[in-house]
Protein backbone atom coordinates (compact mmCIF):
# COMPACT_ATOMS: atom_id res chain seq x y z
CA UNK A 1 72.86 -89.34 -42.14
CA UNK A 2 75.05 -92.34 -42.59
CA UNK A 3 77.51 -94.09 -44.50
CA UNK A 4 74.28 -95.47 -46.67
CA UNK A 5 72.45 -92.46 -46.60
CA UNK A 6 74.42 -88.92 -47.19
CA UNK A 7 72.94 -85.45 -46.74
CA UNK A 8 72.03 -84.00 -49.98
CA UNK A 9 74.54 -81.48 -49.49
CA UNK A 10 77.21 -84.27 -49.43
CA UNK A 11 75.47 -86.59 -52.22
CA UNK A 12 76.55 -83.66 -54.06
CA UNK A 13 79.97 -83.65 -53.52
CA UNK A 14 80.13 -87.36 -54.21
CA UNK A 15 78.42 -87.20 -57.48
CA UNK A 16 81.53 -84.19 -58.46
CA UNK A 17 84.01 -86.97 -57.81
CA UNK A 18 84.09 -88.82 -60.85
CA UNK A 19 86.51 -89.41 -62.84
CA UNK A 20 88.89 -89.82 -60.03
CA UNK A 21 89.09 -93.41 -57.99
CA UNK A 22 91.26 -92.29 -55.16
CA UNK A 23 90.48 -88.96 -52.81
CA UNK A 24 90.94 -87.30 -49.95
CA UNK A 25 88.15 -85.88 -47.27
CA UNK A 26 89.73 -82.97 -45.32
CA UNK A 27 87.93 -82.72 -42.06
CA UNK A 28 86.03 -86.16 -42.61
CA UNK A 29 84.24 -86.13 -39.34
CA UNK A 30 82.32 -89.57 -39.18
CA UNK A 31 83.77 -90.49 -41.84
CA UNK A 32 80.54 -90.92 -43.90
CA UNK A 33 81.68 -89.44 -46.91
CA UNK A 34 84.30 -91.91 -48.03
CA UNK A 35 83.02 -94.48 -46.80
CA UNK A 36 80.09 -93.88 -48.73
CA UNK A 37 82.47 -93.68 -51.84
CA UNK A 38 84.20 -96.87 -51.25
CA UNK A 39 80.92 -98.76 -50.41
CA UNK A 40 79.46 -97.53 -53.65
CA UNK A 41 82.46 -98.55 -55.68
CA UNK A 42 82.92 -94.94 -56.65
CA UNK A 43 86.42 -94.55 -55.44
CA UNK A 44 88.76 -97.82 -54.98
CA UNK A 45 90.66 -96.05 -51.86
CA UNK A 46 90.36 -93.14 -49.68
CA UNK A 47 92.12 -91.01 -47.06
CA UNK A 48 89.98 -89.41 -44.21
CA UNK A 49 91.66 -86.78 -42.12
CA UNK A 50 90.76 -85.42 -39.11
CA UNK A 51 92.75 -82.62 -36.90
CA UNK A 52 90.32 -83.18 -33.65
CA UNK A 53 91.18 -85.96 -31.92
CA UNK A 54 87.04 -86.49 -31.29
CA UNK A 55 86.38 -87.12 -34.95
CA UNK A 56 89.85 -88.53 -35.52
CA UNK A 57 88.33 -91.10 -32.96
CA UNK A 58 84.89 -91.34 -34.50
CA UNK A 59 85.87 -91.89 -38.30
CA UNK A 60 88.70 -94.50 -36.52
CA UNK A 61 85.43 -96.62 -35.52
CA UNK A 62 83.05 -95.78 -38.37
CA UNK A 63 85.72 -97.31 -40.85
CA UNK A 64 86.73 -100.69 -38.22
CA UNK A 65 82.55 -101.11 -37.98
CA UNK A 66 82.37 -100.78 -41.74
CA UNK A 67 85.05 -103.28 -42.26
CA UNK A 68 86.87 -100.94 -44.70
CA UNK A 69 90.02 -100.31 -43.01
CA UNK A 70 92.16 -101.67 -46.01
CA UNK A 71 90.21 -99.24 -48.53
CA UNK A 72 89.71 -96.11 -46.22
CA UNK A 73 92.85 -94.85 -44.17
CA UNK A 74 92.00 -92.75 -41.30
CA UNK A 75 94.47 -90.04 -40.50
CA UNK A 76 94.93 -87.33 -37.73
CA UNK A 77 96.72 -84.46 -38.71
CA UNK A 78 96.11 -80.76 -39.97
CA UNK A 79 94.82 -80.18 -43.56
CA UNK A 80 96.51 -81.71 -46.18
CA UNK A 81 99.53 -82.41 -43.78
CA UNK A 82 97.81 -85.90 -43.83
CA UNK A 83 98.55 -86.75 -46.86
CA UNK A 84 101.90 -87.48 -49.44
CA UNK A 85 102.10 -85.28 -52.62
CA UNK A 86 100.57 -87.65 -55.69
CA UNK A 87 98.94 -89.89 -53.38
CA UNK A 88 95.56 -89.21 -54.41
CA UNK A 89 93.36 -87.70 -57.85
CA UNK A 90 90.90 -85.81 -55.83
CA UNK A 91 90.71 -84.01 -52.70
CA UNK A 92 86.98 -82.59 -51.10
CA UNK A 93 86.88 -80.36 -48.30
CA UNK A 94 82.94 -79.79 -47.21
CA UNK A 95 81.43 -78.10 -44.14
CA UNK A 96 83.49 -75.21 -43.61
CA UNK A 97 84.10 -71.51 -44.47
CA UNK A 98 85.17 -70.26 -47.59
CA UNK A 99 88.24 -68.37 -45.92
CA UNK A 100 89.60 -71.55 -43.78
CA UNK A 101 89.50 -73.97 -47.08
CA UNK A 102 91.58 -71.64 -48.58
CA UNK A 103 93.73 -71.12 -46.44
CA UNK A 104 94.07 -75.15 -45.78
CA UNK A 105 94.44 -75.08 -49.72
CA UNK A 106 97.66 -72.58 -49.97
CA UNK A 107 99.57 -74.28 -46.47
CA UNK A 108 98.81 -77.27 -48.70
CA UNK A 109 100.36 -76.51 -51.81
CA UNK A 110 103.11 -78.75 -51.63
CA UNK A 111 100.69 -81.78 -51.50
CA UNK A 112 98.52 -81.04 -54.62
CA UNK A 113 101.34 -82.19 -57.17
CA UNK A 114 99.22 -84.95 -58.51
CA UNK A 115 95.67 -83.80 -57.50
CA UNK A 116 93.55 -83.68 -60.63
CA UNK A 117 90.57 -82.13 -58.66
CA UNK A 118 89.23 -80.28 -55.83
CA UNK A 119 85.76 -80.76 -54.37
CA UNK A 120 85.30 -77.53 -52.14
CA UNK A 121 81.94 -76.88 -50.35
CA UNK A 122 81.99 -73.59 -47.82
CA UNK A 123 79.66 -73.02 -45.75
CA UNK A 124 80.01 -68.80 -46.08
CA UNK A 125 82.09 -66.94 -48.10
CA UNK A 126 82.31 -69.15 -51.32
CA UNK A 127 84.09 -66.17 -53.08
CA UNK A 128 87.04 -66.92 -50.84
CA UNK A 129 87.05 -70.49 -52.03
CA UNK A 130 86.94 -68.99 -56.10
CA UNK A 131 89.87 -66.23 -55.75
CA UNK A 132 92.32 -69.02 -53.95
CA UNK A 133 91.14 -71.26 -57.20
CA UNK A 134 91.16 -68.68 -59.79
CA UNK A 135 95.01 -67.58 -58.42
CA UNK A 136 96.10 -70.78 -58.33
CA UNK A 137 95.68 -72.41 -61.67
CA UNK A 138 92.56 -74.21 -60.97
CA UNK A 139 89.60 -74.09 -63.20
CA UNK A 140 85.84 -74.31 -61.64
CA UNK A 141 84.53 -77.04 -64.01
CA UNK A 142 81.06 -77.40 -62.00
CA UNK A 143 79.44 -75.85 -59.24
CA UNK A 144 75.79 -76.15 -57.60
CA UNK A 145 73.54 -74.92 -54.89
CA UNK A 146 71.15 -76.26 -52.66
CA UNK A 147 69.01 -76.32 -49.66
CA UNK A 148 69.06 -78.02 -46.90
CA UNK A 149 67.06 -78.14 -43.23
CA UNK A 150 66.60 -74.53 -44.21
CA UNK A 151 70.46 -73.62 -44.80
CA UNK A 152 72.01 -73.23 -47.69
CA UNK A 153 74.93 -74.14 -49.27
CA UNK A 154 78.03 -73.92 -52.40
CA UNK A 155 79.44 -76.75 -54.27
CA UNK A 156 82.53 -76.08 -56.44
CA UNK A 157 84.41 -78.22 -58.54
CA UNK A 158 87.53 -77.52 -60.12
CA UNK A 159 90.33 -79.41 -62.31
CA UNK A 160 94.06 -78.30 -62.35
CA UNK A 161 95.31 -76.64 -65.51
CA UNK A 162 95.01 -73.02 -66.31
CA UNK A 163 92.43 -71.35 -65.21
CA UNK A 164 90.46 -68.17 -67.33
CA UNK A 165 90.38 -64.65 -65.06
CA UNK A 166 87.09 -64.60 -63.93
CA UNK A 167 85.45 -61.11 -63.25
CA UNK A 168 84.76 -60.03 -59.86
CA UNK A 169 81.19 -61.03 -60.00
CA UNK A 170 81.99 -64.36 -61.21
CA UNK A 171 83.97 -64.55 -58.21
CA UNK A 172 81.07 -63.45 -56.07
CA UNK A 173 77.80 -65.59 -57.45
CA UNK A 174 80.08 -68.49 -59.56
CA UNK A 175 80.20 -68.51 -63.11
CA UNK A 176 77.87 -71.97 -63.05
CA UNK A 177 75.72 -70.52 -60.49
CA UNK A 178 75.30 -66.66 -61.90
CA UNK A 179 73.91 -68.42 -65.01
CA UNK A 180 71.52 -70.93 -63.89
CA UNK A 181 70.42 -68.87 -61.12
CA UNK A 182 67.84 -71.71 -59.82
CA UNK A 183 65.30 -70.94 -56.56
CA UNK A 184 68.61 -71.91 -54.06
CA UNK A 185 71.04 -69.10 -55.97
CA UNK A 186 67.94 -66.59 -55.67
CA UNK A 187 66.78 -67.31 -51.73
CA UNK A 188 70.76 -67.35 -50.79
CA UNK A 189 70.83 -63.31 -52.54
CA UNK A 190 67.74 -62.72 -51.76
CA UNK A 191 69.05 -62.75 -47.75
CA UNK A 192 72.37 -61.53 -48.96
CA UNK A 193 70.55 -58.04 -49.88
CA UNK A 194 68.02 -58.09 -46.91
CA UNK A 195 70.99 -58.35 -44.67
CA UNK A 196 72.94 -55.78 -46.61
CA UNK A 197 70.12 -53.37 -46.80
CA UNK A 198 70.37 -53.89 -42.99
CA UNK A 199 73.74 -52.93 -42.24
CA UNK A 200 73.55 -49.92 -44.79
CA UNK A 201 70.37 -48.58 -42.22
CA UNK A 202 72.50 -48.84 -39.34
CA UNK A 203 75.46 -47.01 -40.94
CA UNK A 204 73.39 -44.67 -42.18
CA UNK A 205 73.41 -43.52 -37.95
CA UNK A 206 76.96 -44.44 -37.57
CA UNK A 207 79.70 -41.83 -37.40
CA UNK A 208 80.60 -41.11 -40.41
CA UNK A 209 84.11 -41.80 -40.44
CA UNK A 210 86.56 -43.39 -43.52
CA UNK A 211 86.14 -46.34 -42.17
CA UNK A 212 81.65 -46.25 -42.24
CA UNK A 213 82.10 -44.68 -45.77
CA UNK A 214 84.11 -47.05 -47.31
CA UNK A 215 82.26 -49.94 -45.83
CA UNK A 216 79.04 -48.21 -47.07
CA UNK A 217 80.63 -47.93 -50.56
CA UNK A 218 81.45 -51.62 -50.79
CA UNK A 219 77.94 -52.44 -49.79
CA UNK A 220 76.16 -50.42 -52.28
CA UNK A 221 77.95 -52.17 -55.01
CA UNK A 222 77.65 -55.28 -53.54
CA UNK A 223 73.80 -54.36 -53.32
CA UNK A 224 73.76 -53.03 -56.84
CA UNK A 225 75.25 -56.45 -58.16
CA UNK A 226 72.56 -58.53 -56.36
CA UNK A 227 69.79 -56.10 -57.57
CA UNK A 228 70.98 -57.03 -61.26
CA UNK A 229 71.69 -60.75 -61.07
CA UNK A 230 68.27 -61.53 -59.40
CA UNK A 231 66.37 -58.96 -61.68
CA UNK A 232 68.18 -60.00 -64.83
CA UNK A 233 67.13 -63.70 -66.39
CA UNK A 234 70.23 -63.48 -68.18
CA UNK A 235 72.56 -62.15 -66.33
């Protein structure tokens, strides 16, 4: 992967961005991302921010070597601490867990006045990622799911305005995702259940405490949900 050549995992991202010409990539690494953006005349400007001073340092040189320095703006700092509120339309955070982008999202607040869209791709735990949106007045406008060198991962897209209460399994399998339910969405809750099915044999030995039973409550429905969605075409 280059600044030519993304992943497919962030191809996808880019090709969320649109209609927005300036963003933000939290935890930019290399770099690639927005440079790929600028390069490709889908964006006219972009921030990269880094909190580790190794990628800080790497996306530093990427951008000098690409010659984009006046388009992309490198910047160390913590989450959206890089940036001013209203500086930019869109903001993507890929590569991480569900839990840590939203919790980058809500120290952030302050700095999404302005920001017309959020590009959010966790690793795990995407359901994190839809509760901080679905509290927040953000409504998921797309979302897809892919494989990749055998992983496989979320991409959500949502727009700022008032967002409809979606149910708890919305929140779990995405209310794009639950519906198209392509070979990705069914291998991802296909491992979800084996695991599950997993932990409920082990508990089955454990102690049974209030603690074991509750867990073993939450995983039944869990299980129960997953049973439906991949046995149901129209779920």
């Amino acid at each position: 992967m280059n600044s030519n050549q993304l992943s497919k995992r962030l191809e996808t991202v880019v090709s969320f961005i649109a209609p927005a010409r300036t963003i933000a990539d939290i935890g930019s690494d290399h770099a690639y991302l927005p440079c790929y953006a600028v390069k490709k005349n889908l964006v006219d400007r972009a921030v990269a921010g880094e909190v580790v001073e190794g990628p800080f340092q790497s996306a530093r040189r990427q951008v000098l070597s690409e010659g984009l320095s006046e388009k992309v703006d490198v910047r160390k700092g913590n989450g959206l601490a890089v940036l001013e509120a209203g500086e930019v339309e869109c903001i993507t955070i890929a590569g991480m867990g569900g839990p840590l982008i939203a919790s980058i999202l809500e120290e952030g607040k302050s700095k999404l006045a302005g920001v017309a869209k959020l590009i959010l791709q966790p690793n795990i735990a995407g359901h994190a990622v839809r509760e901080w949106l679905d509290a927040n007045g953000w409504t998921i406008e797309q979302e897809a799911i892919l494989e990749e060198d055998g992983q496989l991962y979320e991409v959500i897209s949502a727009t700022a305005g008032s967002s409809r209460a979606l149910s708890p399994k919305e929140l779990l399998f995405g209310p794009f995702l639950i519906k198209q339910k392509n070979n990705a969405f069914r291998l991802k809750w296909q491992r979800e259940l084996d695991q599950i099915n997993h932990v409920l044999s082990r508990l089955t030995d454990a102690q049974h405490t209030e603690g074991t039973e509750k867990k073993k409550s939450e995983l039944k429905q869990k299980k129960q949900w997953i049973e439906e969605v991949i046995a149901d075409e129209n779920a």
